[in-house]
Protein backbone atom coordinates (compact mmCIF):
# COMPACT_ATOMS: atom_id res chain seq x y z
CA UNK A 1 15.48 15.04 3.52
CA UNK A 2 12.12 13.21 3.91
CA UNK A 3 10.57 10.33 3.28
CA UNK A 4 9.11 11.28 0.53
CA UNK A 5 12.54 12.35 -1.00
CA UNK A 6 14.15 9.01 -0.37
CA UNK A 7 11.78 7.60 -2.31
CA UNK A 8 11.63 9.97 -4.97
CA UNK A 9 15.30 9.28 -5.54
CA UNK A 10 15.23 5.55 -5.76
CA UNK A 11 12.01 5.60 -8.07
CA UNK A 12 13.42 8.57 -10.05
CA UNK A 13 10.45 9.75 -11.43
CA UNK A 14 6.65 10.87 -10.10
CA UNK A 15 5.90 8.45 -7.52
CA UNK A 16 2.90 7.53 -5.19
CA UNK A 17 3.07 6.57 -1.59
CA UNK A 18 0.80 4.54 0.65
CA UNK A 19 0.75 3.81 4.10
CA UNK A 20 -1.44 1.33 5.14
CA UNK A 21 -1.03 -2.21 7.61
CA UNK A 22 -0.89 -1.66 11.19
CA UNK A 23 0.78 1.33 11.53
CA UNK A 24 -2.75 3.29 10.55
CA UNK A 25 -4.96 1.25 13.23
CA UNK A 26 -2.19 -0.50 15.91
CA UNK A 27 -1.32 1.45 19.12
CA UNK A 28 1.78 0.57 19.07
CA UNK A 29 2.91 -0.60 15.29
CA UNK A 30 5.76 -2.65 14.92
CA UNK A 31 6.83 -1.34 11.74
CA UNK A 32 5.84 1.30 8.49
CA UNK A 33 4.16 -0.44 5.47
CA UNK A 34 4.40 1.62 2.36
CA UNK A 35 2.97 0.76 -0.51
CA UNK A 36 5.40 2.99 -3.65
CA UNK A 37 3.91 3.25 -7.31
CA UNK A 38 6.15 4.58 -9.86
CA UNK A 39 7.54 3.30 -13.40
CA UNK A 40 10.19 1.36 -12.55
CA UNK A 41 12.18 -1.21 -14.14
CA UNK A 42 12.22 -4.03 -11.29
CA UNK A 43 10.10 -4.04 -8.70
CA UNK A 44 11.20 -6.42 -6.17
CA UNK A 45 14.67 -4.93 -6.20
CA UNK A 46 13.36 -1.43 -5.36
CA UNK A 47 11.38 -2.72 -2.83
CA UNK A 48 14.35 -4.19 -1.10
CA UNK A 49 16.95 -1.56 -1.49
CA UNK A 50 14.08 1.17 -0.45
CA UNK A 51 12.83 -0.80 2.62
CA UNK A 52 16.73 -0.66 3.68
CA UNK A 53 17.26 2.88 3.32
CA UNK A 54 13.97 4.27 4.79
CA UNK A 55 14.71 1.65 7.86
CA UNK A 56 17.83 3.10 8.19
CA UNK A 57 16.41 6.46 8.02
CA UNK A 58 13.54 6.41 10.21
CA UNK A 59 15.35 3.84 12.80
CA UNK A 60 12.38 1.74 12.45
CA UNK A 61 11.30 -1.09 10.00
CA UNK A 62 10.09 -0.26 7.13
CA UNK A 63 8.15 -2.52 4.46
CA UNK A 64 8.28 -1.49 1.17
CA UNK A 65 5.76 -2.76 -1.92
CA UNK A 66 6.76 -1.24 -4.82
CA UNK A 67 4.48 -1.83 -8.17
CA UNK A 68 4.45 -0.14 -11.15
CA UNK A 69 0.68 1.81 -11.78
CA UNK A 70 -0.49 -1.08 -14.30
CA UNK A 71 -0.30 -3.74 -11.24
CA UNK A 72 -2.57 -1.67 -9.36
CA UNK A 73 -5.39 -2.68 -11.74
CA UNK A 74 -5.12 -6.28 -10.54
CA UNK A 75 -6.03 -7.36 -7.05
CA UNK A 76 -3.25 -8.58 -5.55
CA UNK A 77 -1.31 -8.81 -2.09
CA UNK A 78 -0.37 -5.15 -1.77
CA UNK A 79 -3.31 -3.92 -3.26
CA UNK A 80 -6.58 -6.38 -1.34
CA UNK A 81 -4.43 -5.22 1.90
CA UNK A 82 -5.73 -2.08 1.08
CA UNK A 83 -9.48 -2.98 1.80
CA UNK A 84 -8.57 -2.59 5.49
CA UNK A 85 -7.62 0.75 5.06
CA UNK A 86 -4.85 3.26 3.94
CA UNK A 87 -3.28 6.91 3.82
CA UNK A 88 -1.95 8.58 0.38
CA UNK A 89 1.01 10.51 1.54
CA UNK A 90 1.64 11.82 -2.70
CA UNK A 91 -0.21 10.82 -5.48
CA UNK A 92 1.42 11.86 -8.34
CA UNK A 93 0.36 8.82 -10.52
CA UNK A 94 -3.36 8.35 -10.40
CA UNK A 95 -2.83 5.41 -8.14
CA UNK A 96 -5.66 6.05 -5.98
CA UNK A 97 -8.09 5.70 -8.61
CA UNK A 98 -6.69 2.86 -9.37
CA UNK A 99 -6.69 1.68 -5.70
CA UNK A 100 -10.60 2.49 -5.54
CA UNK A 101 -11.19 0.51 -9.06
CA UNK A 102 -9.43 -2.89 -7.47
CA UNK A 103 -11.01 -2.45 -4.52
CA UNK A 104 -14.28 -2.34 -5.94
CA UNK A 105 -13.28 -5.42 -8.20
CA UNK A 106 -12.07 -6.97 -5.00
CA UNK A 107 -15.75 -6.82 -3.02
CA UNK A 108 -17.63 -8.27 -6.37
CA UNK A 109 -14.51 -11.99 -5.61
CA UNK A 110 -13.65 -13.23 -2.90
CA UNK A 111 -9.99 -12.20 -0.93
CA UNK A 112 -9.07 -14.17 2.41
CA UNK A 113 -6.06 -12.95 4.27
CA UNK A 114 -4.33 -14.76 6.01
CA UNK A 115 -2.22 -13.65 9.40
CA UNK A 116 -1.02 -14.68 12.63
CA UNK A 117 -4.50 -12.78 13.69
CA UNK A 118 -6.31 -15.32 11.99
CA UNK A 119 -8.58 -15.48 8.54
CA UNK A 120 -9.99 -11.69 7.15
CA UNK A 121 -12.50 -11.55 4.57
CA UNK A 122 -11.24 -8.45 2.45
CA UNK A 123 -14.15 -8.85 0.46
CA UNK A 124 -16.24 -8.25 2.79
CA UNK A 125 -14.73 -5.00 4.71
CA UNK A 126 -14.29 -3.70 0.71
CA UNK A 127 -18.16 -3.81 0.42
CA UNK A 128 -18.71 -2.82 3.63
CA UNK A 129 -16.32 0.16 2.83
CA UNK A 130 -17.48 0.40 -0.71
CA UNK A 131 -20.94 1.24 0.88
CA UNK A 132 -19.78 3.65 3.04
CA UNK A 133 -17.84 5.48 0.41
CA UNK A 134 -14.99 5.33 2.73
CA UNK A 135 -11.49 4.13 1.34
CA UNK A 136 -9.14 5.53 2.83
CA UNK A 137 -8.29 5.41 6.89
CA UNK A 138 -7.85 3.02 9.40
């Protein structure tokens, strides 16, 4: 079994997974964030039970964001995160086109994360990005 397959079996259906955070850019990442699209009935409970199961599985921690395909037209936490980069592992959804349409809605507003790193203008690496043509990657 992979990671993909754990997945699969707590969405049930087609799904679409997305690395992004640290673990695409950090030498040493602390932990796996995934980013799961599927049609699922609630959210914040798959994203719990499947950030248990794939920690258990991959003996490292794993943080789980699980939306359903309509969220990913609004810019929101999981998805402005993406602006600083990401990986499609399956896309069986269309979420990446969906990814690329918030993210270009994301460079037209203002988005300021905030970390323990300090204060990121996500609006500003999505245009730079945007003008690149370059989405996905660290």
């Amino acid at each position: 079994m992979e990671l993909i397959d754990v997945v699969r079996e707590g969405v049930g259906g087609p799904i679409a997974v997305i690395l992004f955070g640290s673990s695409l850019f950090a030498r040493s990442p602390r932990d796996l964030d995934l980013l799961v699209v599927g049609e699922v009935e609630d959210p914040v409970r798959l994203s719990v039970e499947l950030s248990v199961r794939l920690t258990r599985f991959l003996g490292t921690h794993v943080q789980v964001h699980v939306v359903r395909p309509g969220d990913l037209t609004h810019v929101n936490p999981p998805v402005h995160g993406l602006a600083l980069g990401y990986a499609v592992l399956v896309d069986e959804v269309g979420a990446e086109e969906r990814i690329r349409a918030a993210l270009d809605r994301a460079a037209e507003d203002s988005h300021v994360l905030m970390s323990r790193h300090g204060r990121v203008d996500l609006s500003l690496i999505a245009r730079a990005r945007r003008r690149k043509g370059v989405w996905e990657g660290g």
